[in-house]
Protein backbone atom coordinates (compact mmCIF):
# COMPACT_ATOMS: atom_id res chain seq x y z
CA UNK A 1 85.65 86.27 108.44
CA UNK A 2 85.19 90.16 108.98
CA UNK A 3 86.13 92.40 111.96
CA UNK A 4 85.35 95.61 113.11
CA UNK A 5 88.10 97.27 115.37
CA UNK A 6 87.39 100.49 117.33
CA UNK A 7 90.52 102.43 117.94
CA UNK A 8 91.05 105.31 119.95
CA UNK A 9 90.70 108.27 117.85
CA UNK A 10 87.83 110.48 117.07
CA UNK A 11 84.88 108.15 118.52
CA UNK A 12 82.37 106.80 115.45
CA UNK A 13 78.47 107.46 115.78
CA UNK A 14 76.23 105.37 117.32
CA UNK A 15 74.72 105.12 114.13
CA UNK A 16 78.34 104.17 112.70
CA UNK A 17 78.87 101.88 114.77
CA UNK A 18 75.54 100.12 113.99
CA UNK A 19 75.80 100.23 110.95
CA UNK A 20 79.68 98.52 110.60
CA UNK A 21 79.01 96.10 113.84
CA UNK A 22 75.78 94.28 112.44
CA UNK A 23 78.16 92.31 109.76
CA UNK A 24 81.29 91.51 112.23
CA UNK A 25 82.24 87.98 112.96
CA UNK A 26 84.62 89.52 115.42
CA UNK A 27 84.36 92.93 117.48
CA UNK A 28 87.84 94.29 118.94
CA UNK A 29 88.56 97.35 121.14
CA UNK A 30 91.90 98.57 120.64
CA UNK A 31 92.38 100.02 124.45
CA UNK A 32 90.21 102.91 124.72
CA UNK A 33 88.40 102.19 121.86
CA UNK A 34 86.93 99.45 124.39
CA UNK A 35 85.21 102.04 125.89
CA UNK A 36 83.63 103.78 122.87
CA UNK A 37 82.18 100.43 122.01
CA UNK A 38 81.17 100.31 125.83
CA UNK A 39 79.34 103.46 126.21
CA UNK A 40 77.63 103.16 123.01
CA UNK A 41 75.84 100.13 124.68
CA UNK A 42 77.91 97.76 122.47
CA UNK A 43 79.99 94.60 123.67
CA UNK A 44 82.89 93.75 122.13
CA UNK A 45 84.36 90.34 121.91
CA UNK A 46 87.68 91.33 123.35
CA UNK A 47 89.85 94.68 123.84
CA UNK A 48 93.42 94.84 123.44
CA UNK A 49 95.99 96.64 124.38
CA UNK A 50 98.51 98.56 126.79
CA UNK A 51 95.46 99.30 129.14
CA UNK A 52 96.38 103.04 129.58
CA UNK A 53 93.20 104.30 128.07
CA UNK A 54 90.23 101.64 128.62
CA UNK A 55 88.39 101.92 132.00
CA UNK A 56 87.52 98.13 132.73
CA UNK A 57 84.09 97.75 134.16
CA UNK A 58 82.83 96.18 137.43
CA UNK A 59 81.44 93.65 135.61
CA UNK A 60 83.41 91.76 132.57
CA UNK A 61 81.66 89.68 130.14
CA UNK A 62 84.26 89.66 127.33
CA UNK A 63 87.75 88.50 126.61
CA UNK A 64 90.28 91.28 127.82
CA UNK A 65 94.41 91.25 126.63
CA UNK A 66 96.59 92.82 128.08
CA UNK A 67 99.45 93.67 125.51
CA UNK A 68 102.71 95.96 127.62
CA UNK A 69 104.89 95.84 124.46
CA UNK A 70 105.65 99.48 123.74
CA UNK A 71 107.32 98.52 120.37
CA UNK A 72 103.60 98.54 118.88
CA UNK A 73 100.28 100.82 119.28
CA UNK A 74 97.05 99.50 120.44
CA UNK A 75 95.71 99.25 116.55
CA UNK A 76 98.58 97.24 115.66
CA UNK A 77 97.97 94.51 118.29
CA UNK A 78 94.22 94.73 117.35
CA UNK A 79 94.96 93.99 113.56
CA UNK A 80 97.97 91.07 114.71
CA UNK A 81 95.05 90.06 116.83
CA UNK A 82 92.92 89.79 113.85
CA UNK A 83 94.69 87.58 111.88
CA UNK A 84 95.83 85.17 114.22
CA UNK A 85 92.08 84.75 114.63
CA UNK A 86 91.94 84.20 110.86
CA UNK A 87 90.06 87.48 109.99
CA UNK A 88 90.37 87.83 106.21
CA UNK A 89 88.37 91.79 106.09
CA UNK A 90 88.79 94.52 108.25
CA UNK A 91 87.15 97.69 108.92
CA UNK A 92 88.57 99.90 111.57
CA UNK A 93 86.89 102.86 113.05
CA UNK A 94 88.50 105.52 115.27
CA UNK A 95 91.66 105.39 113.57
CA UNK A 96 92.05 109.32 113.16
CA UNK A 97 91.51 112.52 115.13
CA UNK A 98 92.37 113.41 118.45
CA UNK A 99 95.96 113.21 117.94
CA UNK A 100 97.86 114.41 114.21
CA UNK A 101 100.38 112.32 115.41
CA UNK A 102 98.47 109.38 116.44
CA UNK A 103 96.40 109.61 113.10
CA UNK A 104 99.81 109.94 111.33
CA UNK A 105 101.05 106.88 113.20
CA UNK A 106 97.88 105.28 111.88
CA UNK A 107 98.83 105.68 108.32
CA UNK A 108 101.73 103.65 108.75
CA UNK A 109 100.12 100.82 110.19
CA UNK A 110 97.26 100.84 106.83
CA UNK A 111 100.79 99.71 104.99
CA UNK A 112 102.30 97.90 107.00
CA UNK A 113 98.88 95.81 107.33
CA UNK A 114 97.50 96.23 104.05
CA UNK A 115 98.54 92.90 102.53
CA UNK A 116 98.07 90.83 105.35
CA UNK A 117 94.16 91.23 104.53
CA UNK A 118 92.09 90.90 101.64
CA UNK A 119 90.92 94.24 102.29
CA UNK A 120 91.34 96.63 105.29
CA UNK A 121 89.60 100.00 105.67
CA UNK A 122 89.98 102.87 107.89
CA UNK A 123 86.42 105.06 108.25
CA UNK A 124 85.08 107.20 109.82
CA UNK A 125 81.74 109.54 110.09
CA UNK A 126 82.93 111.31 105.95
CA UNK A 127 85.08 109.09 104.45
CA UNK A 128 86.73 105.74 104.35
CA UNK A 129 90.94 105.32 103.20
CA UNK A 130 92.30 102.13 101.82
CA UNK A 131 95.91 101.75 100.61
CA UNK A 132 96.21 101.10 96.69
CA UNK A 133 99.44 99.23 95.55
CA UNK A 134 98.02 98.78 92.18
CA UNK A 135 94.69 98.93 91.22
CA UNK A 136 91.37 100.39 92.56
CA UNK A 137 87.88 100.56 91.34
CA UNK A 138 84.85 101.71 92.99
CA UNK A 139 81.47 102.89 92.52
CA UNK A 140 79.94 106.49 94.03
CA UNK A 141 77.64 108.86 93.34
CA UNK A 142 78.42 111.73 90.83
CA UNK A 143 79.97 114.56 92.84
CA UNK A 144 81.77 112.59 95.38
CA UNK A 145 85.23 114.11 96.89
CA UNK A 146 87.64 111.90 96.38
CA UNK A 147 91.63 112.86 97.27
CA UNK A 148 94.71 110.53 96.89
CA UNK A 149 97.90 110.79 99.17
CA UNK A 150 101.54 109.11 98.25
CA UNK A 151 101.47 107.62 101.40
CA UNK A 152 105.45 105.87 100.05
CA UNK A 153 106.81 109.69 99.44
CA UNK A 154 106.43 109.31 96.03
CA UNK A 155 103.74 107.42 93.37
CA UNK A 156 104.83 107.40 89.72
CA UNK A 157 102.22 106.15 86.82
CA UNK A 158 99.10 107.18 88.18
CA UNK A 159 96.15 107.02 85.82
CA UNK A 160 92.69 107.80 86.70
CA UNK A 161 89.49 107.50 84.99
CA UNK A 162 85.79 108.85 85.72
CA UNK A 163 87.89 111.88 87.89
CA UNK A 164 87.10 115.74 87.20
CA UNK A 165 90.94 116.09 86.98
CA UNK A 166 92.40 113.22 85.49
CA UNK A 167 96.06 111.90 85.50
CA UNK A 168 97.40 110.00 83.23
CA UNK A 169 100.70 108.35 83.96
CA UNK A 170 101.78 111.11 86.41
CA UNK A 171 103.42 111.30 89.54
CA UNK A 172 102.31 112.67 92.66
CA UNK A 173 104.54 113.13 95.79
CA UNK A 174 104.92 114.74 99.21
CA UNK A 175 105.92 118.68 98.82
CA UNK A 176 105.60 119.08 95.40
CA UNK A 177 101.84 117.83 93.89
CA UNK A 178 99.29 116.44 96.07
CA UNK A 179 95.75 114.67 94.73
CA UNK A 180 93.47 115.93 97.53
CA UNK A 181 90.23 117.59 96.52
CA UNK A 182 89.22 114.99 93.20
CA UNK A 183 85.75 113.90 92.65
CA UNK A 184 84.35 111.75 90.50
CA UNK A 185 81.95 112.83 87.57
CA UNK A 186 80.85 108.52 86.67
CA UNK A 187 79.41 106.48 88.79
CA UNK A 188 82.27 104.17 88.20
CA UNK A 189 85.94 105.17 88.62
CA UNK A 190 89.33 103.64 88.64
CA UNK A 191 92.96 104.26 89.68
CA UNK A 192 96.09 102.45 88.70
CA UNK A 193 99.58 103.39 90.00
CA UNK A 194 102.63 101.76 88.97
CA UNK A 195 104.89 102.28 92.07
CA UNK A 196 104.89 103.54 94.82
CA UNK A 197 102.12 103.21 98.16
CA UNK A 198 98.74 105.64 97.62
CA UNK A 199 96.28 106.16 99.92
CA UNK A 200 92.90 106.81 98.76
CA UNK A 201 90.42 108.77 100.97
CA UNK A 202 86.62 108.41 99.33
CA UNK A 203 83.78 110.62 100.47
CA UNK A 204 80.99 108.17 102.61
């Protein structure tokens, strides 16, 4: 089962939005991302949240929950949502923008979600993040940026292949060596880490 959750940050495209909602089993507004969906002439199946951001309409065709706890953000209860519904692959849009500290905040719930799913992605109008643990493979044209953040602090053993600058075994870490700015000159390219949490932003 797949889901599509529109957060709150920098609103997707219509054409995004198309594009990612035509293979959802689920659609979820987190809060104000309800009203993205909305105004985009989209439905969603339900929006969660605190309701300090989503402007309920007169009339109400969908499931709406409301979710106080202040312990949690609005994409957090959309992704707990998720899985108690038995969603197994999750794309989120909205997750970044407006707010450096909300898109910060954001980060930390890819980890702390990341395993729960067999595959969650963050995306937005240029590029899509995923969290690698281990391994990562993926297929893009020649040319395409590709940048990779040690989301833990720290990622030792990092070896890339099919990269203009490639690492092999090497560590990068917050303050000292950063991975932004890659791309990838085959088709095909792969990462493997051996500790640490890395999040991997890949041109669209």
């Amino acid at each position: 089962m797949h889901a599509v959750i529109v957060s709150n940050g920098f609103p997707p495209s219509k054409e995004l939005l198309r594009e990612e909602l035509t293979s959802a089993d689920l659609i979820i507004g987190a809060d104000g991302g309800g009203n993205t969906l909305l105004t985009n002439d989209f439905i969603p199946d339900v929006v969660i949240g605190d309701m300090d951001s989503f402007k309920k309409p007169e009339t109400v065709n969908f499931e709406i929950i409301h979710d106080p706890d202040q312990e949690t953000n609005d994409l957090e209860k959309a992704l707990s949502l998720a899985l108690y519904r038995d969603v197994e692959t999750c794309t989120v849009l909205g997750a970044f923008g407006q707010r450096m500290d909300h898109s910060l905040k954001n980060l930390s719930v890819l980890k702390r979600f990341d395993s729960a799913f067999k595959q969650l992605l963050f995306k937005d109008e240029r590029q899509s993040a995923r969290l690698v643990s281990s391994t990562f493979k993926a297929e893009l044209p020649v040319g395409s940026i590709v940048s990779l953040f040690p989301l833990s602090g720290k990622v030792t053993g990092i070896t890339t292949k099919g990269l203009k600058y490639p690492l092999k075994g090497e560590v990068l870490e917050n303050g000292e060596r950063d991975g932004t700015s890659n791309e990838n000159v085959e088709e095909e390219f792969s990462i493997e880490i051996e500790s640490g949490d890395l999040v991997v932003f890949v041109e669209n």
